[in-house]
Protein backbone atom coordinates (compact mmCIF):
# COMPACT_ATOMS: atom_id res chain seq x y z
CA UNK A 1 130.14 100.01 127.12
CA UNK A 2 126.68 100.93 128.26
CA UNK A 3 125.73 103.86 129.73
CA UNK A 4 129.24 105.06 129.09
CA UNK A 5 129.66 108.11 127.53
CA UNK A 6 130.45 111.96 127.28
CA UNK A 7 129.08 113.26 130.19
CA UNK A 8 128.53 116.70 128.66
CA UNK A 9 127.52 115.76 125.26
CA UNK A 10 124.73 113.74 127.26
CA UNK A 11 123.66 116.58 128.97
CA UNK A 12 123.00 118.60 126.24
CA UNK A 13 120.99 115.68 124.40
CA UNK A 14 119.34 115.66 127.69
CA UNK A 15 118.51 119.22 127.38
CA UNK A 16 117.20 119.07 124.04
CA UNK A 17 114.67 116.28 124.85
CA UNK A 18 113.59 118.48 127.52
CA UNK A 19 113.14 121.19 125.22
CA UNK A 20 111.32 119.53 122.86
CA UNK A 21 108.83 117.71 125.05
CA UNK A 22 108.03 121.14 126.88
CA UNK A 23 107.47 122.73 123.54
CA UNK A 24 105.05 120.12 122.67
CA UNK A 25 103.26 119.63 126.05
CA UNK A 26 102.94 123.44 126.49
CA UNK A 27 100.77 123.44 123.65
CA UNK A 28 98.39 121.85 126.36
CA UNK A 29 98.79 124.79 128.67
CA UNK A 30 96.38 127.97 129.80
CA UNK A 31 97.89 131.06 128.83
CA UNK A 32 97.58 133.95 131.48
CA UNK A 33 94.04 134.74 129.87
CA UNK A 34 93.02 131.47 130.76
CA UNK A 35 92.69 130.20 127.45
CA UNK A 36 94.60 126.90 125.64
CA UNK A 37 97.64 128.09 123.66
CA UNK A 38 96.25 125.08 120.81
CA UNK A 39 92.45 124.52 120.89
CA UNK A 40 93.44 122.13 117.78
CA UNK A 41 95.32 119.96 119.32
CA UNK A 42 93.07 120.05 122.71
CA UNK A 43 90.18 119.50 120.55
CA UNK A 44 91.59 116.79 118.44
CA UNK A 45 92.75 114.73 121.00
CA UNK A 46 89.74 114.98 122.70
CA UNK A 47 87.59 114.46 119.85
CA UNK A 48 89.87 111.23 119.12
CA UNK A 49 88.62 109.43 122.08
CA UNK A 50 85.41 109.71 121.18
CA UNK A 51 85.85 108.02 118.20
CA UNK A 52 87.37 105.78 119.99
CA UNK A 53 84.26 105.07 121.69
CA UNK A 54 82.17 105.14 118.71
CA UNK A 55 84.36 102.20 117.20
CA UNK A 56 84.32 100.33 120.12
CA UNK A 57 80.43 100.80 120.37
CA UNK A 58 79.77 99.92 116.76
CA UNK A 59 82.00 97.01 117.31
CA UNK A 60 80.66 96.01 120.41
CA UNK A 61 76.45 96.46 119.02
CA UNK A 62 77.23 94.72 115.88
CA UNK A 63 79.50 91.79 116.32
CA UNK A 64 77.13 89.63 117.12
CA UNK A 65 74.00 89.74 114.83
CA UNK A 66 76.74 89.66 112.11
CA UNK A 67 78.01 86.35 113.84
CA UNK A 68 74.78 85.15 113.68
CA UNK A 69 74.07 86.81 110.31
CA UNK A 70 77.06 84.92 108.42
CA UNK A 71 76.96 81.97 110.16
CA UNK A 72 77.76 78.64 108.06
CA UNK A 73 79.44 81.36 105.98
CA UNK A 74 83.33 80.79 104.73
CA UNK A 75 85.92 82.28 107.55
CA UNK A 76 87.36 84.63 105.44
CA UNK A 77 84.00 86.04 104.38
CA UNK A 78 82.98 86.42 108.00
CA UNK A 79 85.60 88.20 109.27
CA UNK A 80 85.73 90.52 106.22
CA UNK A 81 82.24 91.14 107.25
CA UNK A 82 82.75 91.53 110.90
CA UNK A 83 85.49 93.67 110.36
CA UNK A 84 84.05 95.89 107.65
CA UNK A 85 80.19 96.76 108.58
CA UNK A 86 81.30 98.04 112.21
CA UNK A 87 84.25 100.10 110.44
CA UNK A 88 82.27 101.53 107.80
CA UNK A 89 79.61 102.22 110.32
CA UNK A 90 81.88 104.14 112.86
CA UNK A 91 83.43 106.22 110.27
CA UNK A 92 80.49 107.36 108.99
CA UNK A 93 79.28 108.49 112.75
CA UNK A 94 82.55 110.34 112.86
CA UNK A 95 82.39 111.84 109.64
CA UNK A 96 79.20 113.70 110.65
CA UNK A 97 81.90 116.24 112.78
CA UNK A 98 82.91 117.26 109.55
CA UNK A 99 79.22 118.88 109.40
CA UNK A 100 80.31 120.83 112.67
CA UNK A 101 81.08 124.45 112.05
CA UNK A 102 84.87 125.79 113.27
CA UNK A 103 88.29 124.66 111.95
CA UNK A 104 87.80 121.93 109.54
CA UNK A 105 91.65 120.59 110.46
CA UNK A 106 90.23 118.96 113.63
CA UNK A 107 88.37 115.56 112.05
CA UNK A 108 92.12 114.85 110.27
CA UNK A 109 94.19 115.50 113.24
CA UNK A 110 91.71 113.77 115.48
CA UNK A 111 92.32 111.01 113.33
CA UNK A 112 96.06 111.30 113.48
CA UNK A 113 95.82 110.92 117.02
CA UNK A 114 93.58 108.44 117.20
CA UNK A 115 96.14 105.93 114.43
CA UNK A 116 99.38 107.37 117.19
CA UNK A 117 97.20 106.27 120.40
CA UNK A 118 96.02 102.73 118.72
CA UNK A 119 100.24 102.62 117.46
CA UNK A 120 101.28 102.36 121.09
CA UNK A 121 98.99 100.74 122.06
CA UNK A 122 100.17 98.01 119.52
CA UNK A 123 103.43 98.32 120.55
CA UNK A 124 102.90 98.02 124.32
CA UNK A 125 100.49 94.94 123.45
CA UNK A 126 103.32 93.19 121.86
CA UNK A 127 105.55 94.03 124.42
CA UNK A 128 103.81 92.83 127.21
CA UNK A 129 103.29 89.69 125.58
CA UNK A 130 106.62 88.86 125.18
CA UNK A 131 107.82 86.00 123.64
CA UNK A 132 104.78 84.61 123.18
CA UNK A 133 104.09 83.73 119.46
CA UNK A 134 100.81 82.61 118.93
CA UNK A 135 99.23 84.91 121.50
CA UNK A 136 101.29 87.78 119.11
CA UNK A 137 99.34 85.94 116.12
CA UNK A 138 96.13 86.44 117.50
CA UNK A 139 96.45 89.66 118.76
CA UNK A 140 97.52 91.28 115.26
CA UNK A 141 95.02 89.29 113.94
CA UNK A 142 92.20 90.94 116.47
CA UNK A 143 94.35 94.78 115.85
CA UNK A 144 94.26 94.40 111.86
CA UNK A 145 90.31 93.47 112.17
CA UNK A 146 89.26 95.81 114.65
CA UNK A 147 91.75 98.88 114.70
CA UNK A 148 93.37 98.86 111.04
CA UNK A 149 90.74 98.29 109.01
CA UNK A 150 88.69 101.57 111.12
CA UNK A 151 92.38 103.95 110.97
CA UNK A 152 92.25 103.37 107.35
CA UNK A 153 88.84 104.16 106.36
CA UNK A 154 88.93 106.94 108.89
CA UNK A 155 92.09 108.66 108.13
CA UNK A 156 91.25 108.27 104.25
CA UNK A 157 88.14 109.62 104.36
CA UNK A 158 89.41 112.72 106.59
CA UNK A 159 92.42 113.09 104.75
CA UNK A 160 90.26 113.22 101.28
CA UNK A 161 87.52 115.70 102.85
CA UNK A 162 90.22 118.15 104.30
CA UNK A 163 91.65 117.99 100.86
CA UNK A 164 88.56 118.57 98.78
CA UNK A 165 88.08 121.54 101.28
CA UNK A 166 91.39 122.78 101.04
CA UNK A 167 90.93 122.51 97.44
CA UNK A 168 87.85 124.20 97.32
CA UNK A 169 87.72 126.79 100.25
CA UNK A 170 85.93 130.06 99.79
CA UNK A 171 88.50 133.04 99.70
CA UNK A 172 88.61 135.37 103.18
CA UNK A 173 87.51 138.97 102.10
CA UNK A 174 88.86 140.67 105.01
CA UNK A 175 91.73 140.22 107.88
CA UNK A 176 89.01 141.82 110.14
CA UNK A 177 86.46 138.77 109.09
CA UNK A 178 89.31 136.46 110.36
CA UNK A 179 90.05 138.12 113.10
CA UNK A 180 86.38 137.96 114.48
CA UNK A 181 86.13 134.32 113.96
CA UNK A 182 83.59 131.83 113.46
């Protein structure tokens, strides 16, 4: 049955979930100095929305000269078009953070945010539509265009300039250098 279980064994799942999700959303929290126990992760997930933006602008400013621009064009080739110029475009606006001085692990984990957000966002869009097949279709159709084709040319190019820093980072002469920060 349902529902049905060991009440005690149940509580201490319970307790663990708790645990977990106060561990993670404490990260979120001011300490008693005022200050954000994880500047990364405030920073990323802030700095994920507005890339968010920046797609959705690109996308918004350039769908339809390139409509007009491939027009009489084969399907295929104009929706490789539309979906490609606007990504390439966005992630190339985003990439210019990477110019920003500070921790270079924000642009990848803004990224990473960015791909979980636009996950459940899938998921609750196919959800909510239910049953419904062909409105599923089109809707993974519109995601792979306009979200997956972005996500991957975003989180590869992140994911390759973190490495290529990693790689290549100057080493720290000092603790007291590190300690002062940037």
């Amino acid at each position: 049955m349902l529902g049905r279980g060991n009440p005690i064994q149940e509580s201490q799942i319970d307790k663990k979930i708790g645990r977990a999700a106060d561990s993670f959303w404490s990260a979120f929290q001011m300490m008693e100095n005022g200050r954000v126990k994880s500047t990364l992760m405030l920073y990323s997930f802030c700095l994920c929305w507005v890339f968010a933006a920046v797609y959705g602008g690109a996308i918004a400013l350039l769908i339809g000269p390139l409509h007009t621009l491939m027009n009489g064009a084969p399907v295929f080739l104009e929706n490789l078009v539309t979906a490609l110029v606007p990504a390439v475009l966005g992630t190339a606006v985003c990439g210019l953070t990477w110019l920003l001085p500070g921790d270079k692990r924000k642009l990848p984990a803004a990224y990473l945010w960015l791909t979980l957000l636009m996950l459940a966002c899938l998921i609750a869009l196919l959800v909510l539509m239910g049953g419904e097949q062909g409105a599923q279709i089109l809707a993974l159709q519109f995601f792979g265009m306009f979200v997956l084709v972005p996500l991957i040319l975003g989180d590869g190019m992140s994911i390759l300039l973190f490495y290529r820093y990693w790689k290549h980072k100057p080493p720290v002469k000092d603790v007291a250098e590190l300690r002062k920060g940037p």
